[in-house]
N, C-alpha and C. Protein backbone atom coordinates (compact mmCIF):
# COMPACT_ATOMS: atom_id res chain seq x y z
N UNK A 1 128.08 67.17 51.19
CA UNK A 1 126.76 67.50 51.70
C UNK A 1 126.65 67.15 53.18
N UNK A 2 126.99 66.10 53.42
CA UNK A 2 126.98 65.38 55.24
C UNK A 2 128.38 66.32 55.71
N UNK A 3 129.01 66.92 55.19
CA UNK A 3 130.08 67.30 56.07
C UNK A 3 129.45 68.61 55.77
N UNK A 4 128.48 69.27 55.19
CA UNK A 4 127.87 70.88 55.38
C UNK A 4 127.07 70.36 56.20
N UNK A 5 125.77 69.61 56.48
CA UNK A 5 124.93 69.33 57.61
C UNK A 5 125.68 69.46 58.81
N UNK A 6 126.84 68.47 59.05
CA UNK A 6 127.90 68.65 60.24
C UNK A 6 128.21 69.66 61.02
N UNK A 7 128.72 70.32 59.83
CA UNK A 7 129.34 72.15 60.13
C UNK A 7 127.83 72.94 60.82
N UNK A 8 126.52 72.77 59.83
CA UNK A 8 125.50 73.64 60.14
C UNK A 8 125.31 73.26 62.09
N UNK A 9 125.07 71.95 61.93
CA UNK A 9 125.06 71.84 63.62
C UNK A 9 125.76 71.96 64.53
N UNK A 10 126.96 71.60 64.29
CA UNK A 10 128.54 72.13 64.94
C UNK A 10 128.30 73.78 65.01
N UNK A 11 127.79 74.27 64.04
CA UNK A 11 127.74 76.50 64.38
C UNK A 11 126.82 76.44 65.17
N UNK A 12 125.22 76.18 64.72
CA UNK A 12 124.26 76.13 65.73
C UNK A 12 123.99 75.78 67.34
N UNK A 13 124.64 74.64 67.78
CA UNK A 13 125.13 74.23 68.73
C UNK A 13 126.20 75.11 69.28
N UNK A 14 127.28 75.62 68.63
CA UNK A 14 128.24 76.96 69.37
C UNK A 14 127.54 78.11 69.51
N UNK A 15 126.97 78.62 68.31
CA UNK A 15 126.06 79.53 68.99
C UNK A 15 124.86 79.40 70.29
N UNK A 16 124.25 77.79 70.39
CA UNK A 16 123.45 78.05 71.50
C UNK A 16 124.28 78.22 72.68
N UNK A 17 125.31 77.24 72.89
CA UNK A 17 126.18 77.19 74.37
C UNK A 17 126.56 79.16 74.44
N UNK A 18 126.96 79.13 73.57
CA UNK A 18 127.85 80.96 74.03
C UNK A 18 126.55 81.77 74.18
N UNK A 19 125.69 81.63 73.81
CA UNK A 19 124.23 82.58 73.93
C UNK A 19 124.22 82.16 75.23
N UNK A 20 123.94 81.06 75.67
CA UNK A 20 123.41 80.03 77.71
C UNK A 20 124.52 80.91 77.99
N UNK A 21 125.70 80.44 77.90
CA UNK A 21 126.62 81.18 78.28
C UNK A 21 126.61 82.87 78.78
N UNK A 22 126.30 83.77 77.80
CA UNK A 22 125.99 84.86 78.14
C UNK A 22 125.22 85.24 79.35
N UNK A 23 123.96 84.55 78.94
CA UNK A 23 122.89 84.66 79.81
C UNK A 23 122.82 84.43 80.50
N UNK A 24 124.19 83.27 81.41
CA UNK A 24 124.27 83.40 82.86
C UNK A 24 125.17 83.96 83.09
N UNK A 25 125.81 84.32 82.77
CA UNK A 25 126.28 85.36 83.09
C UNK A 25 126.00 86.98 83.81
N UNK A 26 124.67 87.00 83.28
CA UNK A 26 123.68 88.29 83.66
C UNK A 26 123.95 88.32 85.24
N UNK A 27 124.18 89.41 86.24
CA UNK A 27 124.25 89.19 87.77
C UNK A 27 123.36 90.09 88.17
N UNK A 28 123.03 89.79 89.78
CA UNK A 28 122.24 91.28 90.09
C UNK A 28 123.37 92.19 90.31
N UNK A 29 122.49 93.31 90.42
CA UNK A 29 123.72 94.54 90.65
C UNK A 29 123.47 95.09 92.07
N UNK A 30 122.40 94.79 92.75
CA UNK A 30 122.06 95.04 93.78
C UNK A 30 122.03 93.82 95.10
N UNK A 31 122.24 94.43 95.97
CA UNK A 31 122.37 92.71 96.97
C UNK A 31 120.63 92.70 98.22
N UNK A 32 121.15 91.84 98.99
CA UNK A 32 120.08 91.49 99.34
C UNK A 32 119.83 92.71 100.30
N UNK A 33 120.58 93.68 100.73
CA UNK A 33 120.50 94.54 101.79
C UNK A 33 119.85 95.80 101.13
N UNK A 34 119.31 95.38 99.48
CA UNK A 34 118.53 96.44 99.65
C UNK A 34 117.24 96.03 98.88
N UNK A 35 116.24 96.99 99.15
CA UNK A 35 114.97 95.99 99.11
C UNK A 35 113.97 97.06 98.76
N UNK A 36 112.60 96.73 98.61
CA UNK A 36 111.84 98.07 97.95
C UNK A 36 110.41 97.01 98.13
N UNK A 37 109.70 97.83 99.05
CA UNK A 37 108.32 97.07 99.66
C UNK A 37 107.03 97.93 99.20
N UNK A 38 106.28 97.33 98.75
CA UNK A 38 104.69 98.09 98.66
C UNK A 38 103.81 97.66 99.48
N UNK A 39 103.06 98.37 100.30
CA UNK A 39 101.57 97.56 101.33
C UNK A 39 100.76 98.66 100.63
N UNK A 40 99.65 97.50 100.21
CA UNK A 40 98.18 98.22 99.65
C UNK A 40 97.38 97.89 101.03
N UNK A 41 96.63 99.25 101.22
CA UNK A 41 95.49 98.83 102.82
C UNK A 41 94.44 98.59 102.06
N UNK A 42 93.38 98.26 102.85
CA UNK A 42 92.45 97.76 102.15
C UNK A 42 91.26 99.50 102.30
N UNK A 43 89.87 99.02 101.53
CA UNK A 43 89.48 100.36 102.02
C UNK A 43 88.26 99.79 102.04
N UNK A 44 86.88 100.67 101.95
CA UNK A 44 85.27 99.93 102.27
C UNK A 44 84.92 99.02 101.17
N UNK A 45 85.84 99.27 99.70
CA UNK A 45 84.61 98.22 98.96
C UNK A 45 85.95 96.92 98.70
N UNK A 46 86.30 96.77 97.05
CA UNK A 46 86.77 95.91 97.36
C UNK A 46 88.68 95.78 96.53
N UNK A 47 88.96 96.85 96.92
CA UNK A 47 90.25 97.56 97.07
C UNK A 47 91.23 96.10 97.44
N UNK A 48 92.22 96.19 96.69
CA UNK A 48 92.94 94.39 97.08
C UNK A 48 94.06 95.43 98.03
N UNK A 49 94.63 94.56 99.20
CA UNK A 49 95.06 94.25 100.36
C UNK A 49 96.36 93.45 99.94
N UNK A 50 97.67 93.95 100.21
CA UNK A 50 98.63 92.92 99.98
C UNK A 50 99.60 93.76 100.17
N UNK A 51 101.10 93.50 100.46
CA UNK A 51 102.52 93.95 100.56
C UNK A 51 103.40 92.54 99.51
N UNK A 52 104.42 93.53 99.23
CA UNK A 52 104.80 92.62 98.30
C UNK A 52 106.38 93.11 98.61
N UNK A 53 107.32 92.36 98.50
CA UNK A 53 108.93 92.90 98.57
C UNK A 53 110.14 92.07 97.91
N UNK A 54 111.03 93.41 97.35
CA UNK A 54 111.96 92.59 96.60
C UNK A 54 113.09 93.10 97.12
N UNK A 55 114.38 91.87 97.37
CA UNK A 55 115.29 92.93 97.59
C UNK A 55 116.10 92.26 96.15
N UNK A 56 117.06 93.15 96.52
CA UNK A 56 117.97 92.93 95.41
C UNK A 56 118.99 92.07 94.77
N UNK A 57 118.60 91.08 95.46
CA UNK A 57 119.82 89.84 94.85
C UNK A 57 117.63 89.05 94.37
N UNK A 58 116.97 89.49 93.92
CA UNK A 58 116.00 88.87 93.40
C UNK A 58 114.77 88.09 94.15
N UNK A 59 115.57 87.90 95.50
CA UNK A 59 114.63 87.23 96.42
C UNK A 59 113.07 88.46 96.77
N UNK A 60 112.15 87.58 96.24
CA UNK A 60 110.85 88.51 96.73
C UNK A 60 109.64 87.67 97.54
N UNK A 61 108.96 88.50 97.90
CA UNK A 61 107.91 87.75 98.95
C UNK A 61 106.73 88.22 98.86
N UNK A 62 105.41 87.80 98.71
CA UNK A 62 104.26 88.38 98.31
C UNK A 62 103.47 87.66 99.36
N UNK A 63 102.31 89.02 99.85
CA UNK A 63 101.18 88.23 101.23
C UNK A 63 100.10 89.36 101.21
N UNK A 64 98.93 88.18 100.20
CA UNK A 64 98.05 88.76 99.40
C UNK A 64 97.00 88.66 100.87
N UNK A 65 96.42 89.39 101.17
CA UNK A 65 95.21 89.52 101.76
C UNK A 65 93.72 89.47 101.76
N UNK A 66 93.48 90.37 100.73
CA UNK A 66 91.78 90.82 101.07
C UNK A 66 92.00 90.95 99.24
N UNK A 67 90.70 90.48 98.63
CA UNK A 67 90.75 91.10 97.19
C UNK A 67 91.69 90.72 96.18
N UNK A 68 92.08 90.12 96.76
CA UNK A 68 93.47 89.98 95.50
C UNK A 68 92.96 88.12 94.99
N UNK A 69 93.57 87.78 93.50
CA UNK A 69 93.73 86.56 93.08
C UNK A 69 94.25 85.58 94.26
N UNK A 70 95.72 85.82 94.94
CA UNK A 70 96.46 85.58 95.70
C UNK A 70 96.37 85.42 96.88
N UNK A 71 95.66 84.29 97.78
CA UNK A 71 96.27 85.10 99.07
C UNK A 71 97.18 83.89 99.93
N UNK A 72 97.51 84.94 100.48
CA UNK A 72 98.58 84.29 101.89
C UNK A 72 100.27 84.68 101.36
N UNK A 73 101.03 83.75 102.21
CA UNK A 73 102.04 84.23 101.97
C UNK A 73 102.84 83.10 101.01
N UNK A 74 103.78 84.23 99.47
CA UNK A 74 104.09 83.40 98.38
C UNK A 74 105.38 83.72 98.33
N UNK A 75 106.92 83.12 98.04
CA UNK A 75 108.27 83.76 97.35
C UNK A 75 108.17 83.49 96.19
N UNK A 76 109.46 83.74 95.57
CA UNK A 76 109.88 83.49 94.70
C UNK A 76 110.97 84.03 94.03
N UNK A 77 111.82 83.78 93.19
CA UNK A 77 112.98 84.53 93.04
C UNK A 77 113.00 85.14 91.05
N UNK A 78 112.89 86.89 91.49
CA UNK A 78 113.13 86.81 90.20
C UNK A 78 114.23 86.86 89.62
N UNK A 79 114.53 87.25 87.84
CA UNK A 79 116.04 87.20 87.48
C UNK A 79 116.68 88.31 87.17
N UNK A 80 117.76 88.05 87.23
CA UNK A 80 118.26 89.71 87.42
C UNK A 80 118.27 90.72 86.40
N UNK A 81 117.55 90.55 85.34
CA UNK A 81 117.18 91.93 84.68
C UNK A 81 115.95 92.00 84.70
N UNK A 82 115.23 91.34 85.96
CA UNK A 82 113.75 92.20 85.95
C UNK A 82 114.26 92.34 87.51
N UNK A 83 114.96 92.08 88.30
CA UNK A 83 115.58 92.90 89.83
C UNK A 83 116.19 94.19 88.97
N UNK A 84 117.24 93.88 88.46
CA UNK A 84 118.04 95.27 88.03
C UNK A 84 117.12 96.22 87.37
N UNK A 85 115.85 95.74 86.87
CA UNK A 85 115.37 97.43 86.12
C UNK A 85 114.36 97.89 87.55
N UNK A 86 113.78 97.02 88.25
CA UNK A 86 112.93 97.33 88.82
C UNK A 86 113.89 98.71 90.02
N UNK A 87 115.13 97.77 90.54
CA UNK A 87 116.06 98.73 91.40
C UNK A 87 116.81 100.13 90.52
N UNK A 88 117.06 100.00 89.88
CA UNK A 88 117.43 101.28 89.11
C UNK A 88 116.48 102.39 88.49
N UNK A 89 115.15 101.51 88.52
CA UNK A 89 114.52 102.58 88.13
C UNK A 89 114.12 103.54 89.73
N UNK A 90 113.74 102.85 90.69
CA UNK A 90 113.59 103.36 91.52
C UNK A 90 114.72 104.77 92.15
N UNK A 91 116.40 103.82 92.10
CA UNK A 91 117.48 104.85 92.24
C UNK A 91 117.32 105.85 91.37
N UNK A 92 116.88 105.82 89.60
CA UNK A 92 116.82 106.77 88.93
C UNK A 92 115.63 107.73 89.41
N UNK A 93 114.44 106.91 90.31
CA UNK A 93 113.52 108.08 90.51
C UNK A 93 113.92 109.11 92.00
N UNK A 94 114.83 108.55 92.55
CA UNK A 94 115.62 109.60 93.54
C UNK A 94 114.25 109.46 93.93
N UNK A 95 113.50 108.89 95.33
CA UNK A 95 112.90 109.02 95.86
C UNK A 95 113.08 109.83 97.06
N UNK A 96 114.08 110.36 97.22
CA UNK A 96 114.34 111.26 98.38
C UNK A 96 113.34 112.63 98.36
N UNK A 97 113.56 112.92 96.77
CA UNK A 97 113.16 113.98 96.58
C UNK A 97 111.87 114.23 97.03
N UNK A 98 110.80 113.45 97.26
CA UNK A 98 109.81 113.33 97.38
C UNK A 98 109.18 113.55 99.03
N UNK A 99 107.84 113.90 99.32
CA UNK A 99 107.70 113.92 100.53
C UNK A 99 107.31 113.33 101.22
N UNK A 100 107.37 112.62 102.27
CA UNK A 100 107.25 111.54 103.03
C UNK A 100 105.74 110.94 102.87
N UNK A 101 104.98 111.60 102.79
CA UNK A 101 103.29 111.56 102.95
C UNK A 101 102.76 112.39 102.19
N UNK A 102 101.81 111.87 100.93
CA UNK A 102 100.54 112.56 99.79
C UNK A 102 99.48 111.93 100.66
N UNK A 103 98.58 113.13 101.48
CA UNK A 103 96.91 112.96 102.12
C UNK A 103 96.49 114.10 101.84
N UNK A 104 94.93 114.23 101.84
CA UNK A 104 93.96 115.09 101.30
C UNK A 104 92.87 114.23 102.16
N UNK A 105 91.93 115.91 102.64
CA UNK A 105 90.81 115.33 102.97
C UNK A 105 89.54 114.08 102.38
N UNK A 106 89.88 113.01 102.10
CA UNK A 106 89.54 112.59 101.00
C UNK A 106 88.71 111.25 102.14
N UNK A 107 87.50 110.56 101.35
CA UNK A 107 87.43 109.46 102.20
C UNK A 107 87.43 108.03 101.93
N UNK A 108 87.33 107.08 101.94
CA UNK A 108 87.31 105.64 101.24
C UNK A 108 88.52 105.68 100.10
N UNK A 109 89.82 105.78 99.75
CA UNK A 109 90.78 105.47 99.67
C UNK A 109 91.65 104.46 100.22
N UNK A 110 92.31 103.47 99.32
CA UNK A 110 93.45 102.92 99.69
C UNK A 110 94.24 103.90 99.95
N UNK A 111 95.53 103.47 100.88
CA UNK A 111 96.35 103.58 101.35
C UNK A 111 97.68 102.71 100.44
N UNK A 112 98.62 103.84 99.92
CA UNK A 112 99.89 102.65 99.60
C UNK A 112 100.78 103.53 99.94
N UNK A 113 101.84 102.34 100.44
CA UNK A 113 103.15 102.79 101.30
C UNK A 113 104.56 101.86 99.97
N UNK A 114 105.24 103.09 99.60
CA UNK A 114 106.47 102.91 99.37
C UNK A 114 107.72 103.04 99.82
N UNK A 115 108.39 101.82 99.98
CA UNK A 115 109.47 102.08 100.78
C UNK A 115 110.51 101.27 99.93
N UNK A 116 111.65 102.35 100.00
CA UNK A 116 112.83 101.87 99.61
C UNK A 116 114.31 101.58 100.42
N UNK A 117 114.89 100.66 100.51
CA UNK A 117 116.28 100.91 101.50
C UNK A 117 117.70 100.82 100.11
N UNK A 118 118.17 101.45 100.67
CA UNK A 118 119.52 101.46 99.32
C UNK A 118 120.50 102.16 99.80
N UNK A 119 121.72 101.72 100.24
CA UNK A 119 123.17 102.25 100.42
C UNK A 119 122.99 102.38 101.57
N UNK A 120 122.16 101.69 102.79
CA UNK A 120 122.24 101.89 104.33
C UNK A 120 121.00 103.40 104.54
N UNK A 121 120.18 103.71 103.30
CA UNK A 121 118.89 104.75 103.87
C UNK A 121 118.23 104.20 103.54
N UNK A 122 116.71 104.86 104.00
CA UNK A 122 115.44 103.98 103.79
C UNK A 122 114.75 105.54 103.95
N UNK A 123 113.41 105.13 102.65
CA UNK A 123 112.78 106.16 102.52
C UNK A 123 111.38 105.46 102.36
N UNK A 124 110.42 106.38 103.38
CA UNK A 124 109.22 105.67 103.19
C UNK A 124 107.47 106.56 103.04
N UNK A 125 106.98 106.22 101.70
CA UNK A 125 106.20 107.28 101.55
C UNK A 125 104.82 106.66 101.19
N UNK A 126 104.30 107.53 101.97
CA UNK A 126 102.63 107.06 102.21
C UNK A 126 101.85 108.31 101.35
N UNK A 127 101.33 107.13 100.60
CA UNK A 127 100.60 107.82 99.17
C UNK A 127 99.13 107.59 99.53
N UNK A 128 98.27 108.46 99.60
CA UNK A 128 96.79 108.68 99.99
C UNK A 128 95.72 109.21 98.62
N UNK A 129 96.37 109.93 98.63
CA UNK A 129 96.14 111.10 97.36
C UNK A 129 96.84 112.20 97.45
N UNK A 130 97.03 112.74 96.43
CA UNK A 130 97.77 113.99 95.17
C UNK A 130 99.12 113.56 94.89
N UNK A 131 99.23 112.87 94.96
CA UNK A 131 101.11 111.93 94.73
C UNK A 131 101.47 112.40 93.61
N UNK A 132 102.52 112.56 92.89
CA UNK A 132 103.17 112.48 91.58
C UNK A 132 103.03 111.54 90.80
N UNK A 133 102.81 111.42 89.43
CA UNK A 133 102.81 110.35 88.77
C UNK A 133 103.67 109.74 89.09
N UNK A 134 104.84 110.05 89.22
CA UNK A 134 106.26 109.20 89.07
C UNK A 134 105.92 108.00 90.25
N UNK A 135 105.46 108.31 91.49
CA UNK A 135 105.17 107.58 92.51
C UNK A 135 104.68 106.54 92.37
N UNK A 136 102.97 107.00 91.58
CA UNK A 136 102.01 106.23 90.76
C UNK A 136 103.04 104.96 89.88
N UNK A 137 103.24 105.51 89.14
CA UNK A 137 104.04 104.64 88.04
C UNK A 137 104.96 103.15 88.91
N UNK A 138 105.63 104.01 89.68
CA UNK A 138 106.93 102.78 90.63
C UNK A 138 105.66 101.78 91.27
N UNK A 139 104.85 102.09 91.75
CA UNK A 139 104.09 101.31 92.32
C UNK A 139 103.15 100.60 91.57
N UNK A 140 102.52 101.10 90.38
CA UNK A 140 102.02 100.01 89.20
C UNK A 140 103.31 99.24 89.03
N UNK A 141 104.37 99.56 88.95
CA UNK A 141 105.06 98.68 88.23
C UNK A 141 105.73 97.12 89.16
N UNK A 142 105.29 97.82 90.89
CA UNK A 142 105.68 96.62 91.70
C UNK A 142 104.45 96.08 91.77
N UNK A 143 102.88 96.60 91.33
CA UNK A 143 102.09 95.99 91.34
C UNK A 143 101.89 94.61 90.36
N UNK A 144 102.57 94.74 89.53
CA UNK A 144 102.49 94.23 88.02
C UNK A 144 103.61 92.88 88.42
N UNK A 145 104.39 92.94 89.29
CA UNK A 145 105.70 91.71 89.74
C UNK A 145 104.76 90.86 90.79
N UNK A 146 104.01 91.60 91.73
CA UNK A 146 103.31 91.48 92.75
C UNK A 146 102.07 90.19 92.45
N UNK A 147 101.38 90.48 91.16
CA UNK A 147 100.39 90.05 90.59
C UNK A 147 100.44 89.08 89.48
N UNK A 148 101.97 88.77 89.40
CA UNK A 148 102.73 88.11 88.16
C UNK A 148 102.61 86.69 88.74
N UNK A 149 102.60 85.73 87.51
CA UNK A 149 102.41 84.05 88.05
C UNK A 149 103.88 83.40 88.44
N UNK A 150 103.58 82.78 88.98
CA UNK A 150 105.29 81.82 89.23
C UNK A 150 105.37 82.04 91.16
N UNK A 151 104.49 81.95 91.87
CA UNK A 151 104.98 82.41 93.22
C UNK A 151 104.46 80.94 93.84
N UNK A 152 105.44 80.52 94.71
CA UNK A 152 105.68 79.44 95.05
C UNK A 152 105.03 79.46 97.04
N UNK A 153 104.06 78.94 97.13
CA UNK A 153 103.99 78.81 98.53
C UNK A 153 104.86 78.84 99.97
N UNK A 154 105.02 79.64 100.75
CA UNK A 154 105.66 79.75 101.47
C UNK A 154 106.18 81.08 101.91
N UNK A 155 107.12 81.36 102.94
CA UNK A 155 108.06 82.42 102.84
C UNK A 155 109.67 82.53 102.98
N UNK A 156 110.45 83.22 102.97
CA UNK A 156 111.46 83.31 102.57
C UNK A 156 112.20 82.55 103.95
């Protein structure tokens, strides 16, 4: 019986180390030279104000302004499978394709600027109104890292 208790913790214990194990293992796939920035402008009422940037070895930087929970300037480093989906999804959305600038006569609107750098290009697109969802979407989704807890005072 004491030598099955033994064994049960002796497996349990191998399984936790090789699981840690795995899991650092995880790397970024992207390095620091490439990076993917959002600036929200502010507009008349009370529209939140902030740029937020990640590059790709995880290092990010957030500098909340006007409206937001947040302000001033925050880092923090995320881990690399929330860097790696955030950068691949972007490469998968081929932002090239897209056109530099969505405006319409429109008035009291934020302003958001997406910009991506990856493989030595940089693409940068100023979304006003009539954008593509797809646009929409990349930018909720840096909004959502942007607005996330864990950011540590300071900057990079």
């Amino acid at each position: 019986m004491k030598r099955g208790i033994q064994n049960g913790i002796l497996l349990a214990l191998s399984f936790f180390l090789l699981t840690a194990q795995k899991c650092s293992k995880e790397k970024y796939e992207h390095t620091e030279n490439s990076v993917i920035e959002i600036v929200k402008t502010p507009c008349f009422g009370s529209c939140p104000e902030y740029s937020f940037k990640i590059k790709g070895n995880g290092m990010a930087e957030y500098n909340g302004k006007r409206s937001v929970e947040l302000e001033g300037t925050h880092v923090r480093t995320f881990p690399p499978d929330t860097a790696n989906y955030v950068f691949n999804a972007f490469v998968d959305a081929n932002l090239w394709q897209y056109k530099n600038e969505y405006t319409e006569q429109v008035t009291d609107l934020p302003t958001t600027y997406l910009s991506f750098t990856h493989e030595g290009k940089t693409k940068r697109i100023k979304m006003y109104y009539g954008y593509p969802e797809e646009l929409e979407n990349l930018a909720n989704m840096l909004q959502e890292l942007a607005f996330s807890k864990g950011w540590q005072n300071g900057s990079e």
